[in-house]
Protein backbone atom coordinates (compact mmCIF):
# COMPACT_ATOMS: atom_id res chain seq x y z
CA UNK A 1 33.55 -20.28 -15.37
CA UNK A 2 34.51 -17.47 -13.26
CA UNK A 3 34.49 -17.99 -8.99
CA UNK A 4 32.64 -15.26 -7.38
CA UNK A 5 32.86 -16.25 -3.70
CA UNK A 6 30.00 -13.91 -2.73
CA UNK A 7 27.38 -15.17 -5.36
CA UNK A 8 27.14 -18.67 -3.02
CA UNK A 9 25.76 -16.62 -0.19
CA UNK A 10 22.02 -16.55 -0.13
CA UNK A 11 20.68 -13.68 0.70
CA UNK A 12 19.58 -14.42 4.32
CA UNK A 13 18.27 -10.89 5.23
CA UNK A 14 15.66 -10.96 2.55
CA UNK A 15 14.22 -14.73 3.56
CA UNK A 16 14.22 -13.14 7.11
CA UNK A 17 12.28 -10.12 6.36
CA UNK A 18 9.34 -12.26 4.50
CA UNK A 19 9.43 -14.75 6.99
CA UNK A 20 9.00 -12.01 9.97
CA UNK A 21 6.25 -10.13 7.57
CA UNK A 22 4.27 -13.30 7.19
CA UNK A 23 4.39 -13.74 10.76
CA UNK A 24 3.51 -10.07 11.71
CA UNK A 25 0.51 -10.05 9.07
CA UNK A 26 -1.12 -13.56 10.28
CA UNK A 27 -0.76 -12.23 13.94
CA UNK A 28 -2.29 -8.86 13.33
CA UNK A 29 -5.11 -10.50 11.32
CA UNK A 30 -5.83 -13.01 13.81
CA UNK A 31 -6.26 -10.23 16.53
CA UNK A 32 -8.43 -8.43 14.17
CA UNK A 33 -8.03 -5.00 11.96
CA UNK A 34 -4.48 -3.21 12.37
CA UNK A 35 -6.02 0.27 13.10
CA UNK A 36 -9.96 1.45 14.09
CA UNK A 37 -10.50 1.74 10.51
CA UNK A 38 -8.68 0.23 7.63
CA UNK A 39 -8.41 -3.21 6.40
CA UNK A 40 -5.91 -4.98 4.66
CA UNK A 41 -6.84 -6.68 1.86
CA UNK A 42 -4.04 -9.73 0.52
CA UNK A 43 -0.86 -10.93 2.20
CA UNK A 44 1.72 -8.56 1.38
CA UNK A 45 3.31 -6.44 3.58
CA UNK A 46 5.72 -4.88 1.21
CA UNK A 47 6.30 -2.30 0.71
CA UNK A 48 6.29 -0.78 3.68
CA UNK A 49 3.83 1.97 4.67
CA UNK A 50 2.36 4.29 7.28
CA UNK A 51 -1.38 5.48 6.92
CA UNK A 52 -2.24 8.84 8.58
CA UNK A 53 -4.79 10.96 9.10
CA UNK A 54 -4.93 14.80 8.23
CA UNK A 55 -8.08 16.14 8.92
CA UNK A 56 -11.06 14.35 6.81
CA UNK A 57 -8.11 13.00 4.00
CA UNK A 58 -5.98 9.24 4.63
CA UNK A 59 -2.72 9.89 3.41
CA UNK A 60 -1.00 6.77 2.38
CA UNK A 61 3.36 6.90 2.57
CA UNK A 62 4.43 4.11 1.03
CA UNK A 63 8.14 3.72 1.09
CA UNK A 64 9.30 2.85 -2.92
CA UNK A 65 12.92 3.16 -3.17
CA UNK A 66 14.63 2.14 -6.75
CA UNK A 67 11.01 2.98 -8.21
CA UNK A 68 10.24 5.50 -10.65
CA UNK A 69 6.80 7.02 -11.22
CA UNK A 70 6.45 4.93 -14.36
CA UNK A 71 6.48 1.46 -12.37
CA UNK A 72 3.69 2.43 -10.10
CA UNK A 73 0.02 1.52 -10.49
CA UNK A 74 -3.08 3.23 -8.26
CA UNK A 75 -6.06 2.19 -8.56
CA UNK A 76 -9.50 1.94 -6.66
CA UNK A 77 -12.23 -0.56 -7.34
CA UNK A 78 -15.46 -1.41 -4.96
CA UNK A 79 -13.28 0.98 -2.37
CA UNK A 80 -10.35 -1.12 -1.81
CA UNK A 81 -7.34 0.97 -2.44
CA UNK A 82 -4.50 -0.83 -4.35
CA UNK A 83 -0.74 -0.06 -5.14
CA UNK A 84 1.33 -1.71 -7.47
CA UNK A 85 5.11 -1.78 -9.18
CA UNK A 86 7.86 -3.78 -11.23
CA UNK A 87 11.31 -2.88 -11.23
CA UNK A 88 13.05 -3.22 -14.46
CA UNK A 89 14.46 -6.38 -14.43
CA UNK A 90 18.49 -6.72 -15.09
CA UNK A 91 19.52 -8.01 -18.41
CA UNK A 92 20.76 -11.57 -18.77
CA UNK A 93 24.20 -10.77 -19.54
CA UNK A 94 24.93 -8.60 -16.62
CA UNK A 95 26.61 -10.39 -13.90
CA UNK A 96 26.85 -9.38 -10.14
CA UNK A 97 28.94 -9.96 -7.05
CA UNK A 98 26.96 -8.69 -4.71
CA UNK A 99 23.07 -8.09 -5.59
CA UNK A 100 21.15 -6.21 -2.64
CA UNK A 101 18.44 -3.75 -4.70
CA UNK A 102 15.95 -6.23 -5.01
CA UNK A 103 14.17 -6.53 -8.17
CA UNK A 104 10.53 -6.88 -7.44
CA UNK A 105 6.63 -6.67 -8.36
CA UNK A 106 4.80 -6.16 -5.40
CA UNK A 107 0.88 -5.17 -4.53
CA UNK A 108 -0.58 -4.02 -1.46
CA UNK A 109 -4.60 -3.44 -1.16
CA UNK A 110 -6.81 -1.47 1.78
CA UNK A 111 -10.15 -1.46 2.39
CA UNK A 112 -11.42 2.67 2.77
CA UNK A 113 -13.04 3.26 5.48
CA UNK A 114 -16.33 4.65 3.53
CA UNK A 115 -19.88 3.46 2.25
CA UNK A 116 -19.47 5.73 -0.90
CA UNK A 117 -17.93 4.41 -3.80
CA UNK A 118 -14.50 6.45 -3.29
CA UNK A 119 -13.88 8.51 -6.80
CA UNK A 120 -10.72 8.51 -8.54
CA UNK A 121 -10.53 12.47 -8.63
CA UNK A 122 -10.62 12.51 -4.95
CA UNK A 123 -7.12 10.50 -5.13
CA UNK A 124 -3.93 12.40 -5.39
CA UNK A 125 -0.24 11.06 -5.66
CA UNK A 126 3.19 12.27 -4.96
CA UNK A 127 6.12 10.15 -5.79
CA UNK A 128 9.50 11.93 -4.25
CA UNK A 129 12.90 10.29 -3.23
CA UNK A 130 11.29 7.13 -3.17
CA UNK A 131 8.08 8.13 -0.97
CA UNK A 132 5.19 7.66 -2.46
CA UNK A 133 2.24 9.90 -1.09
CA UNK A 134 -0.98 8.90 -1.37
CA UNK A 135 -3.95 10.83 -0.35
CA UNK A 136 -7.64 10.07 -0.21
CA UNK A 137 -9.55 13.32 -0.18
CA UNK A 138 -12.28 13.95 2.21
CA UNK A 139 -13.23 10.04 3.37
CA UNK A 140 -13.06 10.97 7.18
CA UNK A 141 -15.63 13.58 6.71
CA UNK A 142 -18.13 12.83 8.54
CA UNK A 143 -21.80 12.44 6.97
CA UNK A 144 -24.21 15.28 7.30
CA UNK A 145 -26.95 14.40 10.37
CA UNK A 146 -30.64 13.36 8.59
CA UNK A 147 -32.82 16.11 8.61
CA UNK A 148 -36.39 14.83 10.31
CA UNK A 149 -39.01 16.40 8.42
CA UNK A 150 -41.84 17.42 10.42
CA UNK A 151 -45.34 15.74 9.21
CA UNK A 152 -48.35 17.57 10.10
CA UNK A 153 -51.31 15.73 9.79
CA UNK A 154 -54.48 17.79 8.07
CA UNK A 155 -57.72 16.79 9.25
């Protein structure tokens, strides 16, 4: 058996980033929502990610590095928006000194801001040097004013 002196070391930065995340997320939800309009659904604050508005659309950026478009998942069901990956996962044989590109299945879910059932065609996605863009079409648009109807009464 071979002595790899860095192996031993447990990979403190990672246990301090979950630990901080946890707190930060049951903080947050204790105050309430994190923004005027979005919920987050689940525990998970990884990966990380900045919601925006442009115009009517929410544009997700979710930052995916060491992910291809092949080990992403979208999907939208009763309007909670939800991302998902798995990295490929090293083979058994390989062996490592030092192992920081963290090998990982994460999901992260948001609430839409909407009373319609969002559609899937009004969801587009962009993944690009490990950004993954995410935009919601038209879901800040806001709803057309009730038309009163006028009732005349006949005698």
């Amino acid at each position: 058996m071979r002595y790899l002196p860095l192996m031993s070391v447990p990979n403190l930065d990672s246990a301090f980033d979950s630990a901080f995340d946890r707190i930060h997320d049951q903080i947050m939800n204790a105050i309430g929502q994190r923004s005027n309009f979005i919920k987050f659904v689940g525990d998970s604050a990884y990966p990380k990610c900045n919601i925006r508005v442009d115009k009517t659309d929410l544009v997700f950026d979710v930052a995916i590095p060491y992910y291809s478009e092949e080990d992403i998942k979208i999907s939208v069901e009763d309007n909670v928006l939800s991302i998902s990956g798995s990295t490929k996962v090293a083979k058994d044989d390989e062996i490592f000194v030092v192992r920081e590109i963290p090998q990982r299945t994460f999901e992260r879910s948001w609430k839409l801001p909407s009373k319609e059932p969002v559609a899937e065609k009004d969801i587009l996605a962009e993944c690009k040097n490990g950004l993954l863009t995410v935009r919601v079409k038209n879901i800040l648009a806001e709803e057309q004013p009730k038309k009163k109807l006028e009732i005349k009464l006949t005698k």
